[in-house]
Protein backbone atom coordinates (compact mmCIF):
# COMPACT_ATOMS: atom_id res chain seq x y z
CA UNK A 1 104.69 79.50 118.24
CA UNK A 2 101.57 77.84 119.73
CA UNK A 3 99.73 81.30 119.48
CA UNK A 4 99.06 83.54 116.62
CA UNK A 5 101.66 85.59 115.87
CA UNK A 6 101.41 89.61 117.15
CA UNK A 7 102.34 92.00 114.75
CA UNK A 8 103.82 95.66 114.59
CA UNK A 9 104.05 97.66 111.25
CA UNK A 10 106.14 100.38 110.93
CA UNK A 11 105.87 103.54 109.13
CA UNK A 12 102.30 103.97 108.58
CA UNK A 13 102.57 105.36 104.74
CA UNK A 14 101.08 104.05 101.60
CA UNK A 15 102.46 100.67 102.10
CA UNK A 16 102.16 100.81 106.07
CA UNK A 17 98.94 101.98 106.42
CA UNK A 18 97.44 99.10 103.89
CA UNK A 19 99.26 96.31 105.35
CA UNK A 20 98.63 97.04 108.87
CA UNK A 21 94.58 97.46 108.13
CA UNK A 22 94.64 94.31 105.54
CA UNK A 23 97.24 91.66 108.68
CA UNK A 24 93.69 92.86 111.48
CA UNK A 25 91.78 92.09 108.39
CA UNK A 26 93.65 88.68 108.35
CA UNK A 27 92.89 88.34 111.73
CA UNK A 28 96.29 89.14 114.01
CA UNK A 29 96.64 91.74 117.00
CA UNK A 30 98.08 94.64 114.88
CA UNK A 31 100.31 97.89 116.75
CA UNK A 32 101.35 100.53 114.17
CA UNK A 33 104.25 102.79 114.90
CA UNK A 34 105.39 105.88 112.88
CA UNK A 35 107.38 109.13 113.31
CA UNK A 36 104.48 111.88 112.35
CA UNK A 37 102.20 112.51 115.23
CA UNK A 38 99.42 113.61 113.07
CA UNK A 39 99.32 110.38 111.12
CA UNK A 40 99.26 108.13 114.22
CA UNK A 41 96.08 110.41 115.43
CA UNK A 42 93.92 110.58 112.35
CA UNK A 43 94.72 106.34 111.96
CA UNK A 44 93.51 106.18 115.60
CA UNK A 45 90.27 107.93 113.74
CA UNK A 46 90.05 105.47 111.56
CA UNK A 47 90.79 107.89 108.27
CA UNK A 48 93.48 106.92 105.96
CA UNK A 49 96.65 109.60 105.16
CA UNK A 50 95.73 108.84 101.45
CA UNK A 51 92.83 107.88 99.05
CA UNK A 52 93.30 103.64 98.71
CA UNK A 53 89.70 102.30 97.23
CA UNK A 54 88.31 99.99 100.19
CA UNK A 55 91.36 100.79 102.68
CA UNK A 56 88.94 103.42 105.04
CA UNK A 57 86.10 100.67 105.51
CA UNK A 58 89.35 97.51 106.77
CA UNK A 59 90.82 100.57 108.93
CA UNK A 60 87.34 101.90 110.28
CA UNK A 61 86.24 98.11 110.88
CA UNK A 62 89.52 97.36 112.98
CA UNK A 63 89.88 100.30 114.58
CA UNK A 64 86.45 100.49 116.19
CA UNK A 65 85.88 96.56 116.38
CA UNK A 66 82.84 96.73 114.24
CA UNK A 67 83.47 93.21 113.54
CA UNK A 68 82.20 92.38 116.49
CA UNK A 69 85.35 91.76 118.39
CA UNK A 70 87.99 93.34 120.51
CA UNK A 71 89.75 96.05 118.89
CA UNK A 72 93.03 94.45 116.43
CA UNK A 73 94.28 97.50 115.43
CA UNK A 74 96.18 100.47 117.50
CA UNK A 75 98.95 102.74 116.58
CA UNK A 76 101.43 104.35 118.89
CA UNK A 77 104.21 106.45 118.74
CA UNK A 78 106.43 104.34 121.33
CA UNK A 79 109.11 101.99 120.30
CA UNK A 80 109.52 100.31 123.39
CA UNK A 81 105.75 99.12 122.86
CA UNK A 82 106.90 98.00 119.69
CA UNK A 83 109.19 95.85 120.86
CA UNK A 84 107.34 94.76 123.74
CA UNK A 85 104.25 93.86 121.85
CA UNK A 86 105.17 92.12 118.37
CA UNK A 87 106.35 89.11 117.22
CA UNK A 88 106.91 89.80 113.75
CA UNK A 89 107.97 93.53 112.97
CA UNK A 90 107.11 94.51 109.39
CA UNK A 91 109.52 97.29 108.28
CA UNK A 92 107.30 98.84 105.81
CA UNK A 93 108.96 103.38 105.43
CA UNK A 94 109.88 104.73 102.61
CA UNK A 95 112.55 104.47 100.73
CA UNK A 96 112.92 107.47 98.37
CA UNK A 97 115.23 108.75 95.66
CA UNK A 98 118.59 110.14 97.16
CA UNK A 99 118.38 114.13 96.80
CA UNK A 100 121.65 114.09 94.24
CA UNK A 101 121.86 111.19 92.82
CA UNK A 102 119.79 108.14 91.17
CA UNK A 103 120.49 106.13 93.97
CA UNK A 104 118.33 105.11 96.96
CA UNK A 105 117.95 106.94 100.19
CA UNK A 106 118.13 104.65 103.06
CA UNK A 107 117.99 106.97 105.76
CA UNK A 108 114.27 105.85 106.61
CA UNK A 109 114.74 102.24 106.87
CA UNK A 110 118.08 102.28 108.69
CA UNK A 111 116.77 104.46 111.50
CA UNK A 112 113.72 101.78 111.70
CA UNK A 113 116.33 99.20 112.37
CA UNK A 114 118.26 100.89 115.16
CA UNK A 115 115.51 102.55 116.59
CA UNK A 116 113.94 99.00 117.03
CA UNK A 117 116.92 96.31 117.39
CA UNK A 118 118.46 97.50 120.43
CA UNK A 119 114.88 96.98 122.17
CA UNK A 120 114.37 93.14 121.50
CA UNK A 121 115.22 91.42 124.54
CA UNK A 122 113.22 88.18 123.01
CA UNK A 123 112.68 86.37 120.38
CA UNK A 124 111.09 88.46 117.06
CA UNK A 125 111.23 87.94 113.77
CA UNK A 126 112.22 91.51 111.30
CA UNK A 127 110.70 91.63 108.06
CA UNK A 128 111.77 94.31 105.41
CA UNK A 129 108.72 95.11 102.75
CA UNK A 130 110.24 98.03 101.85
CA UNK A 131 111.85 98.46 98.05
CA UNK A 132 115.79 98.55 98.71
CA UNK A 133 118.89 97.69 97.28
CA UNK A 134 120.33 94.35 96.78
CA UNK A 135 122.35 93.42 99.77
CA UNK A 136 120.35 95.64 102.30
CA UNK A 137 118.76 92.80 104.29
CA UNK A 138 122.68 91.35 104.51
CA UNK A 139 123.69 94.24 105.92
CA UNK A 140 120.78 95.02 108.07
CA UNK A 141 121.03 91.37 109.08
CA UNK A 142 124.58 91.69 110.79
CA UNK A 143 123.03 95.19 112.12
CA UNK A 144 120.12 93.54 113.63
CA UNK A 145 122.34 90.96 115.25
CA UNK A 146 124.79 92.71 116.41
CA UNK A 147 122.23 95.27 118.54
CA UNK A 148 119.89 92.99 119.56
CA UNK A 149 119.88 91.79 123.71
CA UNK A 150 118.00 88.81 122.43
CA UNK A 151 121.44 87.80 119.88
CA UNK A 152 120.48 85.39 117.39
CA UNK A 153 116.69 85.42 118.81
CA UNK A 154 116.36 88.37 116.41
CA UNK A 155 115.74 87.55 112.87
CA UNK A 156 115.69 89.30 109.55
CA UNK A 157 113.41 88.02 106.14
CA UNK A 158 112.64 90.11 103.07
CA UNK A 159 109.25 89.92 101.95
CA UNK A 160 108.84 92.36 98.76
CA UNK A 161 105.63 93.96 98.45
CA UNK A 162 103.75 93.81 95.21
CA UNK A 163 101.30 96.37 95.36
CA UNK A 164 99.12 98.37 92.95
CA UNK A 165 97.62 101.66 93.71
CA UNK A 166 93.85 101.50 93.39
CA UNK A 167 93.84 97.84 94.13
CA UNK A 168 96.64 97.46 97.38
CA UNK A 169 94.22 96.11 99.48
CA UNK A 170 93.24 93.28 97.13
CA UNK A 171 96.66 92.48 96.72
CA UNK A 172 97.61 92.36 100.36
CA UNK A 173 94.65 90.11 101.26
CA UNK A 174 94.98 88.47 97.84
CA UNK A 175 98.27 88.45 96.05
CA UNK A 176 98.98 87.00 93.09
CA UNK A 177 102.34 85.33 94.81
CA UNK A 178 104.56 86.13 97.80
CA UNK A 179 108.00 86.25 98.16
CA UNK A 180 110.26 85.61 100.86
CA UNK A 181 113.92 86.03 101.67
CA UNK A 182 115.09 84.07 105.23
CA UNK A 183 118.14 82.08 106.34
CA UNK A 184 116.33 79.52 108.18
CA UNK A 185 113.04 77.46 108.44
CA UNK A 186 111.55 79.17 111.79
CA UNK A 187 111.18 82.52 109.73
CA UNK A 188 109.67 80.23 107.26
CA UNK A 189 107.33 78.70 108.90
CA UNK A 190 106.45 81.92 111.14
CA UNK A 191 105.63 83.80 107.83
CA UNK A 192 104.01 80.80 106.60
CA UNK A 193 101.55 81.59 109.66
CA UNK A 194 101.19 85.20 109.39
CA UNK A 195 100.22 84.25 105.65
CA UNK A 196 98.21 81.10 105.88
CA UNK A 197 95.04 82.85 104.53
CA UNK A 198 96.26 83.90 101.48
CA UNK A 199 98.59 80.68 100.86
CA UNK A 200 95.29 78.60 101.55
CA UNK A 201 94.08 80.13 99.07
CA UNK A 202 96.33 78.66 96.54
CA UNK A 203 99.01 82.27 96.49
CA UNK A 204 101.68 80.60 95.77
CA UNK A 205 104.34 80.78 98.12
CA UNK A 206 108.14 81.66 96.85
CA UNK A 207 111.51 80.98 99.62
CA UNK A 208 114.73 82.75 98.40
CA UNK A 209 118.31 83.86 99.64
CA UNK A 210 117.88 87.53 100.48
CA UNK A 211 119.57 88.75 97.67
CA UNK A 212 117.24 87.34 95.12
CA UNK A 213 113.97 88.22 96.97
CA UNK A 214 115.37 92.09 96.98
CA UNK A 215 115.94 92.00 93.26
CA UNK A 216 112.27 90.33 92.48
CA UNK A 217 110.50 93.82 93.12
CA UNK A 218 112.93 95.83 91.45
CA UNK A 219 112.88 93.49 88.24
CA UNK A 220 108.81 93.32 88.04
CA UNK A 221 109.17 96.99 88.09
CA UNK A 222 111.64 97.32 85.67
CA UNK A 223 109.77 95.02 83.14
CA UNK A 224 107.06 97.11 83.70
CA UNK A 225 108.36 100.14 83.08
CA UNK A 226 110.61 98.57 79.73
CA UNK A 227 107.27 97.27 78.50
CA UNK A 228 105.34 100.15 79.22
CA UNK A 229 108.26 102.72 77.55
CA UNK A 230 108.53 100.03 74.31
CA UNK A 231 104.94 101.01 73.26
CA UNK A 232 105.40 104.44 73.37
CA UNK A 233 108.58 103.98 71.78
CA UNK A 234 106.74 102.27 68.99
CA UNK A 235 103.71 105.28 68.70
CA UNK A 236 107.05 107.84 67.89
CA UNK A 237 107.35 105.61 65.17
CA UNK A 238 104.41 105.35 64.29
CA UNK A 239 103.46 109.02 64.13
CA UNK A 240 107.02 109.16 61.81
CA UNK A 241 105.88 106.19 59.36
CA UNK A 242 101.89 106.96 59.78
CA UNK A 243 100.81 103.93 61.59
CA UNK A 244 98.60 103.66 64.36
CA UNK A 245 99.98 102.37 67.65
CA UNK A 246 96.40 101.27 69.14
CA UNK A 247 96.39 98.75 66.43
CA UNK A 248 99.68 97.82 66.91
CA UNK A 249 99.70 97.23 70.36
CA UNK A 250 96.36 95.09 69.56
CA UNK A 251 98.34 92.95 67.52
CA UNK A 252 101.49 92.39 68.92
CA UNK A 253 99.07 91.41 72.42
CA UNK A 254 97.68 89.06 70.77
CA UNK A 255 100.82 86.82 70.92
CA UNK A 256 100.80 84.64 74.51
CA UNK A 257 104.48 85.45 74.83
CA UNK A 258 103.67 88.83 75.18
CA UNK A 259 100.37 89.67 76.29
CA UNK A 260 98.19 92.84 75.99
CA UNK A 261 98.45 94.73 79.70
CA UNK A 262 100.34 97.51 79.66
CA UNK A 263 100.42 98.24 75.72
CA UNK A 264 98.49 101.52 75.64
CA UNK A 265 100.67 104.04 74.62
CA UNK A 266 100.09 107.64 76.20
CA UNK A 267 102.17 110.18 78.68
CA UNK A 268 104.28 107.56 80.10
CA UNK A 269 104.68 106.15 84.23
CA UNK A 270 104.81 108.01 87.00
CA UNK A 271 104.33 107.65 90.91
CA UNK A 272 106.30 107.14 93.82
CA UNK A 273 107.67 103.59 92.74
CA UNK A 274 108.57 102.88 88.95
CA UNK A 275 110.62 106.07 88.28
CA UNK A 276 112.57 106.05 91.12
CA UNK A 277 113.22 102.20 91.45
CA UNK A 278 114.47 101.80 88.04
CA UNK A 279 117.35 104.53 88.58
CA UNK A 280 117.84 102.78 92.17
CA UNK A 281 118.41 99.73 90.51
CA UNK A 282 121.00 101.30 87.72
CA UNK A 283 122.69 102.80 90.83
CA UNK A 284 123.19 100.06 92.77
CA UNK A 285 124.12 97.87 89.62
CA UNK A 286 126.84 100.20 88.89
CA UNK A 287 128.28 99.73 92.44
CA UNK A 288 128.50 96.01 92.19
CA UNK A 289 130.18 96.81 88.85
CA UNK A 290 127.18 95.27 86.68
CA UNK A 291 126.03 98.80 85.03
CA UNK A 292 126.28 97.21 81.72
CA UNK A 293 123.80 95.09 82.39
CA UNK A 294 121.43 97.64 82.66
CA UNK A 295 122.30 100.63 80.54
CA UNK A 296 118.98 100.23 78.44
CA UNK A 297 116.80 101.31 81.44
CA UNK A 298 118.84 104.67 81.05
CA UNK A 299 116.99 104.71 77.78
CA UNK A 300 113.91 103.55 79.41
CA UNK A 301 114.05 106.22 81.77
CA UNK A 302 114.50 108.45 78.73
CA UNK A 303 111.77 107.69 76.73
CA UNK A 304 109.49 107.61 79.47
CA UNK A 305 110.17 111.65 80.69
CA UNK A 306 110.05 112.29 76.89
CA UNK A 307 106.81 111.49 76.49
CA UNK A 308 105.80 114.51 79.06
CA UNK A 309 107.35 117.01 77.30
CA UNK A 310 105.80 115.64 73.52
CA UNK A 311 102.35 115.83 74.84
CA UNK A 312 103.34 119.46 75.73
CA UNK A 313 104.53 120.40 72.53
CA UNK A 314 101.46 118.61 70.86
CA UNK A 315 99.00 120.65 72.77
CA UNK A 316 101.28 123.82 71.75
CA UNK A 317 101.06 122.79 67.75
CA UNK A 318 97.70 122.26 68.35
CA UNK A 319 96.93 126.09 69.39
CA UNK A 320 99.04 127.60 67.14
CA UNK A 321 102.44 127.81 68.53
CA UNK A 322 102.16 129.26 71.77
CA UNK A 323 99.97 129.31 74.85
CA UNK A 324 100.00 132.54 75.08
CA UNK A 325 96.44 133.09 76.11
CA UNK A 326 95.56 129.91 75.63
CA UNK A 327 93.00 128.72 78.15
CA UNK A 328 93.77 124.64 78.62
CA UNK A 329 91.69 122.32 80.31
CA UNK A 330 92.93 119.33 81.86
CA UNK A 331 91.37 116.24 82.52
CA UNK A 332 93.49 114.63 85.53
CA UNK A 333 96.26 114.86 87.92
CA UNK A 334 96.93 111.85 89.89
CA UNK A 335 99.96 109.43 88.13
CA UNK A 336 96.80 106.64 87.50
CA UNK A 337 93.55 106.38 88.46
CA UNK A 338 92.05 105.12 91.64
CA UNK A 339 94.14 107.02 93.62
CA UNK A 340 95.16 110.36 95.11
CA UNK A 341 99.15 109.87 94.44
CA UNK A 342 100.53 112.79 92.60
CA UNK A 343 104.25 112.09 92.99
CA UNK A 344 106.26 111.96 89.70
CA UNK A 345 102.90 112.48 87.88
CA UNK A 346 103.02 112.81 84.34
CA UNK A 347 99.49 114.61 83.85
CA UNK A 348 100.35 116.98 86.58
CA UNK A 349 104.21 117.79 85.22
CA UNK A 350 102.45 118.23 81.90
CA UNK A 351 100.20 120.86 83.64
CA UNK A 352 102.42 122.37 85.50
CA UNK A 353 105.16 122.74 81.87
CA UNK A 354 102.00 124.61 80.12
CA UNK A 355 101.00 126.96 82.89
CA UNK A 356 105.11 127.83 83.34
CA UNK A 357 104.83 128.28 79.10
CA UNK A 358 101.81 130.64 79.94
CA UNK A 359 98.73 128.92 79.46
CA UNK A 360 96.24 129.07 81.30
CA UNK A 361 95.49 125.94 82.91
CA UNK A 362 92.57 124.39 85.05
CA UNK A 363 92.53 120.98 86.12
CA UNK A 364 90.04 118.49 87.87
CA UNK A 365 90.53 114.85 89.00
CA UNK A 366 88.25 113.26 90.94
CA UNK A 367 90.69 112.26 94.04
CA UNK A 368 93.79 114.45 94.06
CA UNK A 369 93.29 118.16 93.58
CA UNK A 370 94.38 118.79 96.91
CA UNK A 371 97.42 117.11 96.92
CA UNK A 372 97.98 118.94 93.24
CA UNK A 373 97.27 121.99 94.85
CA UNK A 374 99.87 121.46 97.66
CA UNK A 375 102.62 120.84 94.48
CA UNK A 376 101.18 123.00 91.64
CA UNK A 377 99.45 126.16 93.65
CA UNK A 378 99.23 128.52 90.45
CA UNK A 379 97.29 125.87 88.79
CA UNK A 380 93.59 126.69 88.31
CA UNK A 381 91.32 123.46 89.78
CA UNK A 382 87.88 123.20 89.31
CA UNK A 383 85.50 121.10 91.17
CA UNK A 384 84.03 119.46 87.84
CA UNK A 385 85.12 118.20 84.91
CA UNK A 386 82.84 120.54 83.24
CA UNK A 387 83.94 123.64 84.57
CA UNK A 388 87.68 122.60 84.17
CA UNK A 389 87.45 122.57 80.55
CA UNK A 390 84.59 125.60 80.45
CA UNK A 391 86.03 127.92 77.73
CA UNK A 392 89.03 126.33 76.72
CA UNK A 393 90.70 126.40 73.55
CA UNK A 394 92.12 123.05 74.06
CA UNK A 395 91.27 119.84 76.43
CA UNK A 396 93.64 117.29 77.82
CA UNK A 397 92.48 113.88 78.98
CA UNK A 398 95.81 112.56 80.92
CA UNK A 399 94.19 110.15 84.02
CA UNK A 400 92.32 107.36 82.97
CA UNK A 401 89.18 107.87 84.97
CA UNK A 402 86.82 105.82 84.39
CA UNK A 403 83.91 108.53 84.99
CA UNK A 404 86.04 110.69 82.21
CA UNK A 405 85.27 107.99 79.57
CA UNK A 406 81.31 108.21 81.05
CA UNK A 407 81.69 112.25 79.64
CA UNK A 408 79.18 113.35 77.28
CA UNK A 409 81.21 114.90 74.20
CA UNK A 410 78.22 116.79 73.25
CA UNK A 411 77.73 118.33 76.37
CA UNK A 412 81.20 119.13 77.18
CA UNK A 413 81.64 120.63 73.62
CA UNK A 414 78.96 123.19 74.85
CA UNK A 415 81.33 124.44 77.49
CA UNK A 416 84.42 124.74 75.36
CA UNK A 417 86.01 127.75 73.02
CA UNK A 418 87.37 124.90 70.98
CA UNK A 419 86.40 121.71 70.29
CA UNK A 420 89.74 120.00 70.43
CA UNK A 421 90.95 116.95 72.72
CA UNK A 422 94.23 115.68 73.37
CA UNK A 423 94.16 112.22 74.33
CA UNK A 424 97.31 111.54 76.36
CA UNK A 425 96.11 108.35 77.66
CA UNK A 426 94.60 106.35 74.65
CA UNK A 427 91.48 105.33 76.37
CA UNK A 428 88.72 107.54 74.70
CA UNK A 429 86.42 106.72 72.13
CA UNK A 430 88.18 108.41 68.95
CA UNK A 431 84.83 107.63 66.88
CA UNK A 432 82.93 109.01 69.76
CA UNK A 433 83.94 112.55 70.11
CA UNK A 434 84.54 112.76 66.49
CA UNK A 435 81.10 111.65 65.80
CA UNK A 436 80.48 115.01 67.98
CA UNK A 437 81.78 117.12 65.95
CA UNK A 438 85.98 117.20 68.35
CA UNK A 439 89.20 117.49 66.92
CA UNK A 440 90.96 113.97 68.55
CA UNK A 441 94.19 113.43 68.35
CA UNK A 442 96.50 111.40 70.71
CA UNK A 443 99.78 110.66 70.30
CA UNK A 444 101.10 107.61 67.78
CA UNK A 445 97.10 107.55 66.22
CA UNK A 446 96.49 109.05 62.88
CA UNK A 447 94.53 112.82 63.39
CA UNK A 448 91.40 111.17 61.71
């Protein structure tokens, strides 16, 4: 292709949204497409349908052309100027947990691919990012081909994505590797163009059978999720045998084989990926007759939603039995910092387990108290951290903020019935609050 390469993205989500801003950002001639009317219209505004550090100021700056030249970005609603406009068609929806079942739903994705195939009279190359079972793209393959006008001018590739909420820009424009799934070197080379910055930059760049490239995002996330469920494995042993897991996990990181991200034990993972790619991938493994071969994610799975429910029945030993008239504060809702997400939260499903137990609950975060709100409406949210936790008779810390870790103890002790925090992320200073006079305890660390 002698010109550069015109791109569509569509479904204009999490993933959508970031990659369509971050390819104008790259430089192409980007056209957006989704289903929801309301999205497409406050993108054309240039405001993002989520909180994404640094994703507003890409979309604002390619939107309007601040950068000094003609406009890269637009979003439509019309598949026919999909197809009429792109080159390269990034398939980028969700792909949820089947209502049921562990398995995924791919109701979003298929529709993507028969909405758009039938349209491609030329040439265009189709490039699943979206997390799916292995032997999608095969399928979707033959179903691209066989709708198509333009035949065997149509083209699928898989092309995992890899990003981290609070930091999906970065890794779009900057990733730490990229993977791709094609049958032949002209999607190669054509995704070798559409990435050339980030390749140039030394990204390394990985070429695969479809199969495998499906399975890399699926087995990052389940070693993420194993590692992340082994520590707190190891603080339930340690609160049984009187160890302290912070130490632990400082030692065992130590060793190169195994690193230290990801070691801090706490309230487990959450969000709209890990939880529900992990029982995807046990799904799908049982229906090409491997289950076997992962059976100990069951357990990981297990541990992980356990975690929730000890922090719970911490905070209830911790005010005598029963909450009751207990008034808790809470100290986060989104599933990690840097970000508004609070699907499959853990700090928000421990909130939400205390009010139902009758406490008396009011939580801030800095980002998502309105999406909270929309899940958890009985909850009590406050617009600071201060008056979240103002009379309580117990505070939980369960997102990592980094302005939470800025909080004067001293201060924040004024405001409280109780001086008593619950550390369900690890990350505070235990000497700290201590030193000001708190009751700290977090979960596989010795009370004092």
């Amino acid at each position: 292709m002698s010109q550069s390469p015109r791109i569509t993205v569509i479904g204009l989500g999490y993933l959508g949204a970031t990659h369509a801003a971050s390819m104008a950002e790259l430089g192409f001639d980007v056209l957006g497409i989704d289903v929801v009317p309301e999205k497409i219209e406050s993108l054309s505004r240039g405001e993002t349908p989520m909180y994404e550090p640094g994703l507003e100021e890409v979309l604002r700056k390619h939107v309007a052309g601040l950068d000094g030249s003609t406009k890269r970005l637009r979003f439509t609603s019309s598949w026919e100027e999909i197809a009429d406009f792109g080159d390269v068609h990034f398939v980028c929806v969700n792909t949820p947990q089947r209502r049921g079942d562990l398995a995924c739903d791919m109701s979003y994705v298929d529709s993507a691919v028969e909405s758009l195939a039938p349209l491609l009279t030329r040439p265009a190359l189709v490039v699943g990012k979206s997390t799916v079972p292995v032997g999608s793209a095969e399928r979707l393959a033959a179903r691209l081909a066989e709708l198509a006008p333009a035949g065997a001018g149509a083209r699928l590739a898989w092309n995992p994505e890899f990003l981290r909420e609070g930091f999906a820009v970065e890794d779009t424009l900057h990733p730490d590797r990229l993977v791709v799934g094609v049958r032949d070197e002209e999607s190669e080379e054509l995704l070798r163009t559409v990435y050339a910055g980030p390749i140039g930059e030394g990204t390394p760049f990985l070429v695969t059978d479809y199969a495998t490239a499906e399975l890399v995002k699926v087995s990052a996330n389940s070693f993420l999720a194993t590692k992340i469920s082994f520590i707190n494995a190891m603080a339930e042993v340690c609160e049984a045998a009187g160890g302290d897991v912070s130490q632990l996990a400082e030692a065992i990181g130590y060793d190169s084989r195994i690193g230290r991200k990801f070691l801090r034990a706490g309230i487990g993972f959450g969000g709209g990926c890990l939880p529900k790619d992990i029982r995807a991938f046990m799904a799908r493994a049982g229906e090409l007759g491997a289950d076997q071969a992962l059976t100990f994610l069951r357990e990981i799975d297990s541990i992980n939603m356990r975690r929730r429910a000890q922090m719970v029945d911490l905070a209830r030993e911790t005010v005598g039995g029963s909450f009751l008239g207990v008034r808790v504060g809470v100290l986060g809702a989104a599933f990690k910092p840097d970000s508004d997400d609070v699907r499959d939260s853990p700090a928000l499903n421990v909130a939400g387990q205390i009010h139902l137990q009758g406490g008396q609950v009011t939580v801030h975060d800095p980002r998502a108290m309105k999406n909270a709100a929309r899940v958890f409406p009985t909850l009590g949210y406050a617009d600071t951290a201060l008056d979240a936790v103002r009379g309580a008779d117990v505070v939980l810390h369960l997102t990592e903020w980094g302005e939470y870790r800025e909080i004067d103890p001293a201060e924040m002790g004024e405001a409280v019935k109780q001086k008593v925090l619950l550390d369900g992320r690890n990350t505070l200073s235990a000497a700290r609050w201590r030193e000001a006079g708190w009751t700290y305890r977090a979960m596989g660390r010795p009370n004092a």
